[in-house]
N, C-alpha and C. Protein backbone atom coordinates (compact mmCIF):
# COMPACT_ATOMS: atom_id res chain seq x y z
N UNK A 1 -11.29 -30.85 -9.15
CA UNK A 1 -11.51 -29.57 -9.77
C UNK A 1 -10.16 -28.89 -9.97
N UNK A 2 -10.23 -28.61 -11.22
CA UNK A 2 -8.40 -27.85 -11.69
C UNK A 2 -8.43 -26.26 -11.17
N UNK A 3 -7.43 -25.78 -10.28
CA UNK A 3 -7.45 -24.49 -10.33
C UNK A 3 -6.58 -23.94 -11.28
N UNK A 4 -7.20 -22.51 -11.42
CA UNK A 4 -6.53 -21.89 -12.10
C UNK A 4 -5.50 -21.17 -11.66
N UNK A 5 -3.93 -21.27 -12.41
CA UNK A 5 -2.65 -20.84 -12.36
C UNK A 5 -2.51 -19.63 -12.38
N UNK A 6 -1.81 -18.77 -11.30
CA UNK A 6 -1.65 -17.46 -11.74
C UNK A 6 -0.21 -17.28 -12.60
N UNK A 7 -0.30 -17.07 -13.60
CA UNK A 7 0.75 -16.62 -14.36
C UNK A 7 1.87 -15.77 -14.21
N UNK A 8 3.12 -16.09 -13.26
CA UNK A 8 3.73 -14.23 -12.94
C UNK A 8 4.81 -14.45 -14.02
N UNK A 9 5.07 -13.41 -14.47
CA UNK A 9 6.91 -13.43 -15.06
C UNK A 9 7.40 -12.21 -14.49
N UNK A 10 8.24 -13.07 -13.92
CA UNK A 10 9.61 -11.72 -13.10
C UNK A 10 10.19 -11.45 -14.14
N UNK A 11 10.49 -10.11 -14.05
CA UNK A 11 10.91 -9.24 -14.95
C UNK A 11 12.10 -8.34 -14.00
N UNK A 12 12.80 -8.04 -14.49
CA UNK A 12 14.17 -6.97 -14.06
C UNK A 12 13.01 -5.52 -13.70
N UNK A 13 13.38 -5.10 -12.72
CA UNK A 13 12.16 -3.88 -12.39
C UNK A 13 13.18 -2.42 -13.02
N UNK A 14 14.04 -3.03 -12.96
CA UNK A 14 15.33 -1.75 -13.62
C UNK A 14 15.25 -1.48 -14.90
N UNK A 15 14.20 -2.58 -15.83
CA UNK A 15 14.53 -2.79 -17.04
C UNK A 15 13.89 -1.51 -17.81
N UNK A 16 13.60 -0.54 -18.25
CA UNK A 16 13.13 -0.02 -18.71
C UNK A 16 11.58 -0.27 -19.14
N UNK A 17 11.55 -1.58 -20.10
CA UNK A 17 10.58 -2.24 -20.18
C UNK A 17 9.47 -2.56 -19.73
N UNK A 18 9.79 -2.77 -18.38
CA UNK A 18 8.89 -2.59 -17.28
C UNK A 18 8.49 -1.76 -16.43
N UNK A 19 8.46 -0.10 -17.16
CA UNK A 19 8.23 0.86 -16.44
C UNK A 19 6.47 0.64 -16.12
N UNK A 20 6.87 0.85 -14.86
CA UNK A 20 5.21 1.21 -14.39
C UNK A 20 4.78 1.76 -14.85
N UNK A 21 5.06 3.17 -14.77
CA UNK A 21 4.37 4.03 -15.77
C UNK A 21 4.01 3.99 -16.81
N UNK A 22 4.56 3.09 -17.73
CA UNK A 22 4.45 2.84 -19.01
C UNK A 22 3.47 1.78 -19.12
N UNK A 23 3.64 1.07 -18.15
CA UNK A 23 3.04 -0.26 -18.63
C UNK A 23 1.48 0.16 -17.83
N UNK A 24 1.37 1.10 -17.01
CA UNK A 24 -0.20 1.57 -16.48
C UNK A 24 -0.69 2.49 -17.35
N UNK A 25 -0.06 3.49 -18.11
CA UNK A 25 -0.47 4.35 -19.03
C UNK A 25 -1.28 3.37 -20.11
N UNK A 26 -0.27 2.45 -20.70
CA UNK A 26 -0.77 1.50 -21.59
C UNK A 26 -1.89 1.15 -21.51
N UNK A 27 -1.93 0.77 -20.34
CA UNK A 27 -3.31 -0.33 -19.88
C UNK A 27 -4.51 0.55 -20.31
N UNK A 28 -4.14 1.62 -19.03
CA UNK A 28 -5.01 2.60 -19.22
C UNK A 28 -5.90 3.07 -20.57
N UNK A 29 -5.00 3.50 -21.50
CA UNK A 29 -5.04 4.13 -22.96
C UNK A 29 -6.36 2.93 -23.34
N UNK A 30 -5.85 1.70 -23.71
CA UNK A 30 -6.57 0.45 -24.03
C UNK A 30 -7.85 0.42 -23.26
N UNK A 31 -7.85 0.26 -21.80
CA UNK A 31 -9.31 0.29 -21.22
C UNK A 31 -9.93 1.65 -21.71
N UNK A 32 -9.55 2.76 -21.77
CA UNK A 32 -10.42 3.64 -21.56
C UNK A 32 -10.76 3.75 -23.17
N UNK A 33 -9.96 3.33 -24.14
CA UNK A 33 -10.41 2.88 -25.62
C UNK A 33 -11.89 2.61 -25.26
N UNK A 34 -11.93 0.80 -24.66
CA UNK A 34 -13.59 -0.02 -24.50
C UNK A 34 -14.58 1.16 -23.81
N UNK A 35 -14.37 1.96 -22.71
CA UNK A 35 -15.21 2.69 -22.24
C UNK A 35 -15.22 3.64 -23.08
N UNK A 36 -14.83 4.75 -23.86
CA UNK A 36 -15.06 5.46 -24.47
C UNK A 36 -15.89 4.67 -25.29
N UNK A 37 -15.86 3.66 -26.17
CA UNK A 37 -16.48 3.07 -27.41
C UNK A 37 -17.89 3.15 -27.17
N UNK A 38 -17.95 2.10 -25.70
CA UNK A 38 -19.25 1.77 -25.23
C UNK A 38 -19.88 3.17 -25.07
N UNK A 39 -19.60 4.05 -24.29
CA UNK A 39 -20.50 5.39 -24.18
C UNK A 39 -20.69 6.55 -25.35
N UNK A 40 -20.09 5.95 -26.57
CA UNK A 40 -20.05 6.73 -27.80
C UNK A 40 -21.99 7.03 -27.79
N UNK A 41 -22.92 6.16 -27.63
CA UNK A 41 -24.11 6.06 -27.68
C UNK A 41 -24.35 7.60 -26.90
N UNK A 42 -24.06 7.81 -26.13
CA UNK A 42 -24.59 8.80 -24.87
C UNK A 42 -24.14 9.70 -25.34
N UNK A 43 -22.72 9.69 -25.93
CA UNK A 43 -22.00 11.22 -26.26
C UNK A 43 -21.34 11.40 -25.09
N UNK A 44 -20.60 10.75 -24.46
CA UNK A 44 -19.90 11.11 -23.15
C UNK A 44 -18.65 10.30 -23.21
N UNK A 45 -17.34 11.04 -22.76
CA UNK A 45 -16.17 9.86 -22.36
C UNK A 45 -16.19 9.44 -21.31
N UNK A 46 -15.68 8.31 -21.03
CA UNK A 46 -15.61 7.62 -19.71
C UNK A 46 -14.89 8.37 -19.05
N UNK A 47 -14.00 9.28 -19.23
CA UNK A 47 -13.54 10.52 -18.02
C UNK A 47 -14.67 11.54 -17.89
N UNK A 48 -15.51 12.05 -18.68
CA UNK A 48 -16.64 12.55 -18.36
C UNK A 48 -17.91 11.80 -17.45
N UNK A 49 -17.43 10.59 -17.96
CA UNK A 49 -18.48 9.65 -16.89
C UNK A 49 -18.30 9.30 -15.76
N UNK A 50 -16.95 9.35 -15.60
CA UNK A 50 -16.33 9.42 -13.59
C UNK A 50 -16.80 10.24 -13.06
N UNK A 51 -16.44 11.25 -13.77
CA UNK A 51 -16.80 12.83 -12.76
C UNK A 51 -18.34 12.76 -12.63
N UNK A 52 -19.51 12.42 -13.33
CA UNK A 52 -20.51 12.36 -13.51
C UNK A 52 -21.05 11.55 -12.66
N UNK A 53 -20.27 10.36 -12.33
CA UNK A 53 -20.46 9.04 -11.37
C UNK A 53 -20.17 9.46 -10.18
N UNK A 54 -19.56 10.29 -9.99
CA UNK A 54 -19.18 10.78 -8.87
C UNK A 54 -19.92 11.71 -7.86
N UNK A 55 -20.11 12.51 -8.55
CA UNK A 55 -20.74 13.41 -8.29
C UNK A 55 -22.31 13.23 -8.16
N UNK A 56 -22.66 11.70 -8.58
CA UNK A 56 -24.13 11.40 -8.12
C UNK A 56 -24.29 10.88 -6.89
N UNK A 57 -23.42 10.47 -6.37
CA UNK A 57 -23.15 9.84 -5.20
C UNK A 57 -23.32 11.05 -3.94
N UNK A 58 -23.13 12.40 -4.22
CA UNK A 58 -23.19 13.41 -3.10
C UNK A 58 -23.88 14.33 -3.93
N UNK A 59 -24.77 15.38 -3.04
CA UNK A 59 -25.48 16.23 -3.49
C UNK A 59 -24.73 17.55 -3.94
N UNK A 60 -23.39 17.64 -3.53
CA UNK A 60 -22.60 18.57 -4.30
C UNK A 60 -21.23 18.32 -3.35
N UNK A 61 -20.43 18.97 -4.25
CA UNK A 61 -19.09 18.57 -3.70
C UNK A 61 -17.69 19.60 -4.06
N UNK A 62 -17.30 19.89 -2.79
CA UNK A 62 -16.20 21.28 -3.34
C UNK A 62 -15.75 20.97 -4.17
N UNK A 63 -14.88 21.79 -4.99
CA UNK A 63 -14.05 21.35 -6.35
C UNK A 63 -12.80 20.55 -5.78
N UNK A 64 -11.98 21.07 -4.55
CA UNK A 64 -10.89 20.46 -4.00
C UNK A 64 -11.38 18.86 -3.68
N UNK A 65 -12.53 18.48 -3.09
CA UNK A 65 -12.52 17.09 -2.83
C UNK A 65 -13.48 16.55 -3.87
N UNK A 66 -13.53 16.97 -4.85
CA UNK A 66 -14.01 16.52 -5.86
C UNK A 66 -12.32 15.94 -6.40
N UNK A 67 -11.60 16.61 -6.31
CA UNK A 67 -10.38 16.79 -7.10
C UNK A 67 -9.68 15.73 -5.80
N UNK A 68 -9.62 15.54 -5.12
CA UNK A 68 -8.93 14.33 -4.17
C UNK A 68 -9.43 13.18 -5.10
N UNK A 69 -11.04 13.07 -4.64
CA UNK A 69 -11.88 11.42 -5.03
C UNK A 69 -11.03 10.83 -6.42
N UNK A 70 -11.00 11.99 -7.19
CA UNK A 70 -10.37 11.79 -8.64
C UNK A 70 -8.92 11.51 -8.90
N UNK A 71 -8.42 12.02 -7.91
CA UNK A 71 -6.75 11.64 -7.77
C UNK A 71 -6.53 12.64 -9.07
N UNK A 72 -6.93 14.15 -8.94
CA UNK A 72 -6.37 15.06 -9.89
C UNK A 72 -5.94 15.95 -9.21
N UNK A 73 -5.02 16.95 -9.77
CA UNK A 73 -5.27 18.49 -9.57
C UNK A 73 -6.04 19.59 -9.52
N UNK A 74 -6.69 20.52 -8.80
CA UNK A 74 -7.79 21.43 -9.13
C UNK A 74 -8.15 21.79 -10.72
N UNK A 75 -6.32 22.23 -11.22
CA UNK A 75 -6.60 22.90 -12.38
C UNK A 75 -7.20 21.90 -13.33
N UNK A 76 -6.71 20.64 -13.50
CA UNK A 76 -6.80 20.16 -14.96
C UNK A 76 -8.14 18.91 -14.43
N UNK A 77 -8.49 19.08 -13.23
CA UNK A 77 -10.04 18.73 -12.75
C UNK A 77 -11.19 20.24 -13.48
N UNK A 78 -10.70 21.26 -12.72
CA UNK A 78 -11.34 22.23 -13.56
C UNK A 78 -11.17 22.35 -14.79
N UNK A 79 -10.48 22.35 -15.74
CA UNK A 79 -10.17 22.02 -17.09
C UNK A 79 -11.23 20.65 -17.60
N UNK A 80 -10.99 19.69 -16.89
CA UNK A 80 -12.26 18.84 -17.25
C UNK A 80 -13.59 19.05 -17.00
N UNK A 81 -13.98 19.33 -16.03
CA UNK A 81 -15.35 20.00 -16.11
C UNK A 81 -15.87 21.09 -16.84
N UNK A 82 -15.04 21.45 -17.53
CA UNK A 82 -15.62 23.08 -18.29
C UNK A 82 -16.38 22.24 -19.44
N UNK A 83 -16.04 21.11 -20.35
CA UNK A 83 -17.17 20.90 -21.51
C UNK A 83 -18.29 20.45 -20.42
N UNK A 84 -18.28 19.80 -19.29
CA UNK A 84 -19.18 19.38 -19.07
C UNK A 84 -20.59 20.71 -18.23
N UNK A 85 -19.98 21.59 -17.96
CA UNK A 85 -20.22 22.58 -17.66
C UNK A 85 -21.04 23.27 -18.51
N UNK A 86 -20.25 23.67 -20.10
CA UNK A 86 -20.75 24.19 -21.30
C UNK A 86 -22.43 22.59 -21.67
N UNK A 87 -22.44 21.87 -21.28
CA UNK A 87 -23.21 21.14 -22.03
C UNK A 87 -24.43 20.85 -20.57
N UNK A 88 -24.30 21.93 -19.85
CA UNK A 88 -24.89 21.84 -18.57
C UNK A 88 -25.18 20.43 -17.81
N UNK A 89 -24.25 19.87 -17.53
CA UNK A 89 -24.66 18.48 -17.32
C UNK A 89 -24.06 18.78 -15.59
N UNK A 90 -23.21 19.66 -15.28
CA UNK A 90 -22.94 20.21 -13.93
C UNK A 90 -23.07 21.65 -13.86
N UNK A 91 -22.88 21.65 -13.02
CA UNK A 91 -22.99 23.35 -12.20
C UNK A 91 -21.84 23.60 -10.92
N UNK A 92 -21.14 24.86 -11.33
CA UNK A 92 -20.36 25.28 -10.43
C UNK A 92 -20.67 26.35 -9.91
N UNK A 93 -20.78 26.74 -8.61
CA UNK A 93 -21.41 27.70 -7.62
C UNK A 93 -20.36 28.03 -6.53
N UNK A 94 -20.07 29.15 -6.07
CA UNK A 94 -19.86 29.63 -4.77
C UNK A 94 -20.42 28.68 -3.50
N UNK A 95 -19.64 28.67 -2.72
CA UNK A 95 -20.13 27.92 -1.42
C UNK A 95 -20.08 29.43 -0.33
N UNK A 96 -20.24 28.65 0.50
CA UNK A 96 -21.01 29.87 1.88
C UNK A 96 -19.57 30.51 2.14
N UNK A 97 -18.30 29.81 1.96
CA UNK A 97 -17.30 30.46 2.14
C UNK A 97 -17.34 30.77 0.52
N UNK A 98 -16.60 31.95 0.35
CA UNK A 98 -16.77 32.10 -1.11
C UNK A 98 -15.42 31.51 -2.05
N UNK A 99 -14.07 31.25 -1.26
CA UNK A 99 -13.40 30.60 -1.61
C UNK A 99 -13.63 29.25 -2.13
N UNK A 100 -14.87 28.74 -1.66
CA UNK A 100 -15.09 27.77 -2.03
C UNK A 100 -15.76 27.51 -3.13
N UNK A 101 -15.77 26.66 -3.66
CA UNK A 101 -16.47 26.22 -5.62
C UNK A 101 -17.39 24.97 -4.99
N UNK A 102 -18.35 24.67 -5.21
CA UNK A 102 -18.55 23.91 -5.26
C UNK A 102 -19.59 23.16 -6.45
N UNK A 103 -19.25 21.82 -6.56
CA UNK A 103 -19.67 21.29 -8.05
C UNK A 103 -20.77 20.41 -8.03
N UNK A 104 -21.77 20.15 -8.57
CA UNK A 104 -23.21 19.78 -8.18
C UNK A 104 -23.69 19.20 -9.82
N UNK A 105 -24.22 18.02 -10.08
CA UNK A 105 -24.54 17.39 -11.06
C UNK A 105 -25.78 18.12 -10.97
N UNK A 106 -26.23 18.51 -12.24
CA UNK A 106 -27.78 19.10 -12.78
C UNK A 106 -28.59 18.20 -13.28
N UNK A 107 -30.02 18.20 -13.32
CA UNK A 107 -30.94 17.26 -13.72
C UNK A 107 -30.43 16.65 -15.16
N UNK A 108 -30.02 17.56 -15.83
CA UNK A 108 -29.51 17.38 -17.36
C UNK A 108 -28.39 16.20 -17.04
N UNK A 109 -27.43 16.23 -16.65
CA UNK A 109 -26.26 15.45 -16.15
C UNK A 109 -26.62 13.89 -15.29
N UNK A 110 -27.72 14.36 -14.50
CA UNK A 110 -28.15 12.95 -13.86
C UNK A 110 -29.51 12.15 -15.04
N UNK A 111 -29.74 12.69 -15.94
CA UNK A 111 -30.41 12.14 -16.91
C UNK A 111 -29.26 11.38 -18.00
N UNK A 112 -28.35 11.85 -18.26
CA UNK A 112 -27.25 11.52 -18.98
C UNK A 112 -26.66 10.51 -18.54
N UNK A 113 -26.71 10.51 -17.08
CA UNK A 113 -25.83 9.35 -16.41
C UNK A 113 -26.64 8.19 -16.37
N UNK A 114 -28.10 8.60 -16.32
CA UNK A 114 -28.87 6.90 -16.35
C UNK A 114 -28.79 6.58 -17.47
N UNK A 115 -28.65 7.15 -18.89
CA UNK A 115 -28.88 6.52 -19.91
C UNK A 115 -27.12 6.06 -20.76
N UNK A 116 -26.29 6.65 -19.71
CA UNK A 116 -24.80 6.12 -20.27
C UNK A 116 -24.83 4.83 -19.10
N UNK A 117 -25.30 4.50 -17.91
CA UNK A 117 -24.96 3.58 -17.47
C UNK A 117 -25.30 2.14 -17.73
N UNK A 118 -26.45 2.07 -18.40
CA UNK A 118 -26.37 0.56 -18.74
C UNK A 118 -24.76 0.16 -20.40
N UNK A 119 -24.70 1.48 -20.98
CA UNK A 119 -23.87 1.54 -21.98
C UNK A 119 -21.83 0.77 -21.03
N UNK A 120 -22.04 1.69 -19.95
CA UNK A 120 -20.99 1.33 -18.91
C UNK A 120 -20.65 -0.11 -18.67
N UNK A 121 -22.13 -0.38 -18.06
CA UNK A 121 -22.13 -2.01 -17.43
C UNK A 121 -21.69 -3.01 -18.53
N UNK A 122 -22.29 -2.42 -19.77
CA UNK A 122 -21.95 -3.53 -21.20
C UNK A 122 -20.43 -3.96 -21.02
N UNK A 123 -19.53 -2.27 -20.69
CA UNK A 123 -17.82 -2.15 -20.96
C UNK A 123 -17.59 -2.88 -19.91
N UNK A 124 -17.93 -2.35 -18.64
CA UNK A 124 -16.81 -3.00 -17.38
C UNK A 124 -17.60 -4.80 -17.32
N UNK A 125 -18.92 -5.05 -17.50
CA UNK A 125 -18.92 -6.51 -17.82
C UNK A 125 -18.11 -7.22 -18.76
N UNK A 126 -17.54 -6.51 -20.04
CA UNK A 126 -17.04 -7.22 -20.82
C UNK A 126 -15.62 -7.33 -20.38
N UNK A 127 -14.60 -6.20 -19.56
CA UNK A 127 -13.39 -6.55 -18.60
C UNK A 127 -13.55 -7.57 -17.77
N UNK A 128 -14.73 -7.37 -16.92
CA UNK A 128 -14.70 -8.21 -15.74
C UNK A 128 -14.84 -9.48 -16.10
N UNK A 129 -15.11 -9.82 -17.02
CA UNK A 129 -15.45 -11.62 -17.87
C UNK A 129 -14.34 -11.73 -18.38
N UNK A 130 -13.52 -10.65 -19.26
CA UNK A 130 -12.12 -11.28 -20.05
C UNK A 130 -11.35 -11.28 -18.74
N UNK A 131 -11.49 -10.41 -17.75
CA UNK A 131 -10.13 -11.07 -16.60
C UNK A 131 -10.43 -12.14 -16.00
N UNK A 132 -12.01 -12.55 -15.21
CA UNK A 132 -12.27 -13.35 -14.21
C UNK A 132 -12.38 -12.12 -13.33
N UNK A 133 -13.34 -12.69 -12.76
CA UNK A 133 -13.96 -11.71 -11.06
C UNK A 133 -12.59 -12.24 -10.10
N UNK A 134 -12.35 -13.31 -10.16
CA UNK A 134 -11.21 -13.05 -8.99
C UNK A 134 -9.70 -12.14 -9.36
N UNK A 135 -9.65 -12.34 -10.61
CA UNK A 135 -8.94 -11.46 -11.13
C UNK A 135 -9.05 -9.80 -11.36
N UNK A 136 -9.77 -9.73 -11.90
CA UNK A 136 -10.23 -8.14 -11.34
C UNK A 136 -10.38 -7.29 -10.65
N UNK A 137 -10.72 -8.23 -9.49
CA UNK A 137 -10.62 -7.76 -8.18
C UNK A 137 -9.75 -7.53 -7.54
N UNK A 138 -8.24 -8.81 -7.87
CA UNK A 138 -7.50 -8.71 -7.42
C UNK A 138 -6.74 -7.35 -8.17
N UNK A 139 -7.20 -6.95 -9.17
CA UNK A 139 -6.42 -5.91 -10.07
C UNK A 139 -6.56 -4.51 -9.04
N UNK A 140 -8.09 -4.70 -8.80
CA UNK A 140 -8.69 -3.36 -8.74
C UNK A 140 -8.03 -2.84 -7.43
N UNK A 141 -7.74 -4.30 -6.31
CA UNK A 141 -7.03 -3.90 -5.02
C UNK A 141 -5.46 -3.46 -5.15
N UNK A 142 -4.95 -4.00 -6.43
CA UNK A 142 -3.82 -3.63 -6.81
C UNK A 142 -3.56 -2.59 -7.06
N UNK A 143 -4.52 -1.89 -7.93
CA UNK A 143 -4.37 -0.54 -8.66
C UNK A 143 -4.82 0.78 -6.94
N UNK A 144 -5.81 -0.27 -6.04
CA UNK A 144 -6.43 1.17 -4.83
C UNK A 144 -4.15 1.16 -4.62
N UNK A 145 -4.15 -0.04 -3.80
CA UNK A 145 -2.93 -0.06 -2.93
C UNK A 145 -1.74 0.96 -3.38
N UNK A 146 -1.84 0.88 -5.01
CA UNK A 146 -0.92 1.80 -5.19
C UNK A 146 -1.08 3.24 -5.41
N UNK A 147 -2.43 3.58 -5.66
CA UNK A 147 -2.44 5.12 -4.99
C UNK A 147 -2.48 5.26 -3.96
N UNK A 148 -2.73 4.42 -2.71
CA UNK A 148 -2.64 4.50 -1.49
C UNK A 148 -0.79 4.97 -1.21
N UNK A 149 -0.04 4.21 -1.93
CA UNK A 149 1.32 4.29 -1.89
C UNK A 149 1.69 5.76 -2.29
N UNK A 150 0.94 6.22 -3.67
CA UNK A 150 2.25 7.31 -3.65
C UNK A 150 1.14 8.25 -3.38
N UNK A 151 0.25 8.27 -2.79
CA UNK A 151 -0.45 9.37 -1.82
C UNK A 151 0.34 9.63 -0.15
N UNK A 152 1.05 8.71 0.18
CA UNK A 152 1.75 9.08 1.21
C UNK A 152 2.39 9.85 1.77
């Protein structure tokens, strides 16, 4: 049985060329192209569909650790939730401390999310087949490790 080769090319890390940043923005831009496409059906972007994904997972969630899970800032986390807000698909409320916000998916929003998620599975099945599952995986531990890094 032939295994399959992992392909590396060392590259000069000094090189410009190979800015991380550049070369993850890239990626980025391109994947979130396929997920946007796929959820065109629903009317939702795949950054509207994180927060949405997210937020189904807990019955509500301050805006600050809403804004950790996401690896954002309050503001431009709050900045993203306002269309979703205007299209009632969440709800933002006072918590018992009043400093606190907290953000809570609405029936409207968890109806939205069942009918964008099989649209989802189409996108990230069609990544997870052009990389290979062992590949993907290995991506996906690649991509945690390094926010693990510059969260330090």
């Amino acid at each position: 049985m032939a295994t399959a080769t992992k392909h590396v090319t060392l590259r000069d890390p000094l090189d410009v060329s190979a800015c991380t940043l550049a070369n993850v923005r890239q990626a980025s831009r391109a994947i979130s192209q396929v997920y946007d496409a796929a959820l065109q059906p629903a009317d939702i972007k795949a950054t509207q569909f994180t927060v949405l994904a997210a937020l189904s997972k807990n019955d509500q969630l301050p805006l600050s650790q809403l804004a950790e899970i996401m690896v954002m800032d309050r503001t431009t986390l709050t900045r993203n939730l306002q269309p979703l807000v205007k299209r009632k698909l969440v709800s933002i409320a006072p918590g018992k401390d009043r400093r606190v916000r907290n953000v809570r998916l609405t029936s409207q929003g968890r109806r939205l999310l069942e009918t964008a998620l099989p649209l989802w599975r189409k996108a990230q099945s069609q990544l997870v087949d052009g990389l290979g599952r062992q590949r993907w995986a290995g991506l996906l531990d690649d991509l945690s490790q390094t926010v693990s890094l510059t969260q330090a």
